[in-house]
Protein backbone atom coordinates (compact mmCIF):
# COMPACT_ATOMS: atom_id res chain seq x y z
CA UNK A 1 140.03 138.20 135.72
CA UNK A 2 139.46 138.43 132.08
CA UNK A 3 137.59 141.33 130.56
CA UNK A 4 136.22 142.29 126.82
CA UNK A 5 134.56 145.08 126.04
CA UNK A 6 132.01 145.73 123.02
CA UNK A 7 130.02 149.32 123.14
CA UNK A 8 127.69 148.77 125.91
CA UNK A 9 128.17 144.85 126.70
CA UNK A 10 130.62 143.16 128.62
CA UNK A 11 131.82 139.71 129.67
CA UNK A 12 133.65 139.12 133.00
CA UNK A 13 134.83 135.62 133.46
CA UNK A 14 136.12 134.44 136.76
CA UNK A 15 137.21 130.79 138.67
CA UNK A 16 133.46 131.00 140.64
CA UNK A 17 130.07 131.47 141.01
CA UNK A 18 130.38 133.33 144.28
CA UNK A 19 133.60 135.36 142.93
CA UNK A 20 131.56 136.35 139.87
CA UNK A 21 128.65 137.90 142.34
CA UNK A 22 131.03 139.83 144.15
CA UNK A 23 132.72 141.17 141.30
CA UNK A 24 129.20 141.96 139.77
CA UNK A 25 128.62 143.44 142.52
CA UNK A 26 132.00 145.93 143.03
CA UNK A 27 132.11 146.73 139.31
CA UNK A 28 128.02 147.43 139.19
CA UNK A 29 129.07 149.55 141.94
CA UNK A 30 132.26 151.56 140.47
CA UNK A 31 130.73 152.10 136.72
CA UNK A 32 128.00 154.08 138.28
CA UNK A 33 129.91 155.82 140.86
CA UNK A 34 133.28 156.81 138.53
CA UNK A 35 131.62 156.78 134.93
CA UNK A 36 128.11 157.71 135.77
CA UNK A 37 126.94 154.17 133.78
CA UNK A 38 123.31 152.82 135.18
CA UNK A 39 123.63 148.59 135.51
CA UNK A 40 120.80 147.25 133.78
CA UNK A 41 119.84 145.04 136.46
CA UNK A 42 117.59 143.22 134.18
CA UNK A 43 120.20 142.28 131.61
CA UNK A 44 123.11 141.38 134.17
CA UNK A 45 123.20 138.39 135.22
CA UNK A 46 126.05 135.07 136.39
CA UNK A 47 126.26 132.62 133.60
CA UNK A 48 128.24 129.98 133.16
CA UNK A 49 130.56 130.69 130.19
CA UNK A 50 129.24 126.86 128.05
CA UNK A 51 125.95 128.08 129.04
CA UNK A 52 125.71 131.67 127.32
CA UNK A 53 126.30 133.41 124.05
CA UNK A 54 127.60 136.50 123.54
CA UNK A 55 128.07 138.90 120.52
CA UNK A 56 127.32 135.70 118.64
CA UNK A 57 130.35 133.64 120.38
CA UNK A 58 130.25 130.55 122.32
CA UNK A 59 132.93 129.90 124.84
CA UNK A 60 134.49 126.64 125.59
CA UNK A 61 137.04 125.20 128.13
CA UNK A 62 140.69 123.49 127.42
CA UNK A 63 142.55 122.92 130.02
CA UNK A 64 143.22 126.41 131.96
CA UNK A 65 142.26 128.69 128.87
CA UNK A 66 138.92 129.50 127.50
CA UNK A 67 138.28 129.65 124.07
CA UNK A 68 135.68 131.51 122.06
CA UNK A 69 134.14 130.41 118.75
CA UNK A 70 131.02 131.57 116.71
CA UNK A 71 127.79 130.13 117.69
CA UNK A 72 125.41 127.47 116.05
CA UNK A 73 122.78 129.98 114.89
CA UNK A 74 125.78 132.09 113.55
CA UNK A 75 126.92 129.87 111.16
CA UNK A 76 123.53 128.38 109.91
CA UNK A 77 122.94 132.44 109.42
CA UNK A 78 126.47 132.26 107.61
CA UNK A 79 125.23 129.30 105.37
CA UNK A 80 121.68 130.35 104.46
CA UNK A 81 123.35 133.87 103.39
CA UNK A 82 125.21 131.70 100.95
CA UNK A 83 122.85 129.83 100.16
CA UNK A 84 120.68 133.16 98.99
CA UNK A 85 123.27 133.83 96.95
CA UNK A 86 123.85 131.32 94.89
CA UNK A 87 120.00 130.15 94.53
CA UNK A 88 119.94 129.42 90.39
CA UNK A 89 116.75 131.93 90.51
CA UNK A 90 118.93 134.93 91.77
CA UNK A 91 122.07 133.72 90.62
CA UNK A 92 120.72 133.43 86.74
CA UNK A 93 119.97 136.59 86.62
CA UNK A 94 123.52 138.02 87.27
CA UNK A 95 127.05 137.82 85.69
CA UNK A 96 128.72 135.18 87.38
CA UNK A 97 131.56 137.75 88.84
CA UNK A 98 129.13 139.55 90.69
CA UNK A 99 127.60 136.61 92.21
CA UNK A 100 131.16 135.40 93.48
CA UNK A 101 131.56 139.19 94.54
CA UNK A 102 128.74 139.46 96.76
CA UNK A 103 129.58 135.83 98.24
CA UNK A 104 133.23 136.74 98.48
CA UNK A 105 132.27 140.14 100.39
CA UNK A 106 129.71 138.25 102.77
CA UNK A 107 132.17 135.66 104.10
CA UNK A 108 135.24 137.92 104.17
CA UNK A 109 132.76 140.16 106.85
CA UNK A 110 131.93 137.05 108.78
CA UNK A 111 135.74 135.74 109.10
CA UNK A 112 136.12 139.15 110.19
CA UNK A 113 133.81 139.88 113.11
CA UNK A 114 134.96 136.46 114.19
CA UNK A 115 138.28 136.75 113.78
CA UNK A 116 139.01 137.20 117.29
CA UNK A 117 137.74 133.37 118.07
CA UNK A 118 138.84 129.86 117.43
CA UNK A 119 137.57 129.86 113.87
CA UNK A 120 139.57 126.84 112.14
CA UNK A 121 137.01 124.35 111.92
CA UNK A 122 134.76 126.86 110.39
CA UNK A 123 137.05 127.97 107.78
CA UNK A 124 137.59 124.55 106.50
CA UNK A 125 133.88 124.32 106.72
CA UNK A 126 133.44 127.71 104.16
């Protein structure tokens, strides 16, 4: 049983379908018994881990371990940002050090919130 915890959302991956309903079910029940936390029944659901995206990560298998890597629409989002940035309309307009500055700033905070994930590829990629 592997757990991660952002603020309010959570990620509980397990071997099984029918173990992940029973532990939905037991820790639905003990986070509003011990910490007073209502489930939002309408947000909690069993997903396959390949099938979902969370916090912006997709997960993939490798053998016995999962892995966790930033989504698709993450780093189009990533690449358009840049892309902003360095347009020759906006760019013109600005001394060349700030331009690398505000580039500089936006990747160093994506490589950052993903950090945590299997990020090689994308690094080469930046």
């Amino acid at each position: 049983l592997r757990f991660v915890r952002y603020a309010d959302d959570c990620n509980i991956f397990v071997k099984s379908e029918e173990s992940a309903n029973r532990v939905m079910k037991s820790i639905s029940s003990w986070l509003e018994r011990k910490l007073f936390l209502k489930v939002n029944t309408t947000k909690t659901k069993v997903v396959r881990p390949t099938k979902s995206n969370f916090l912006g990560f997709t997960f993939w298998e490798t053998g016995e371990h999962w892995q966790a890597r930033p989504g698709d629409d993450r780093k189009s989002k990533l690449y358009n940002k840049i892309r902003e940035l360095l347009c020759r309309r906006k760019a013109a307009a600005q001394p060349l050090s700030l331009v690398f500055t505000k580039v500089n700033q936006v990747v160093r905070g994506w490589i950052n919130y993903f950090k945590i994930g299997n990020c090689q590829e994308e690094y080469t990629l930046i």
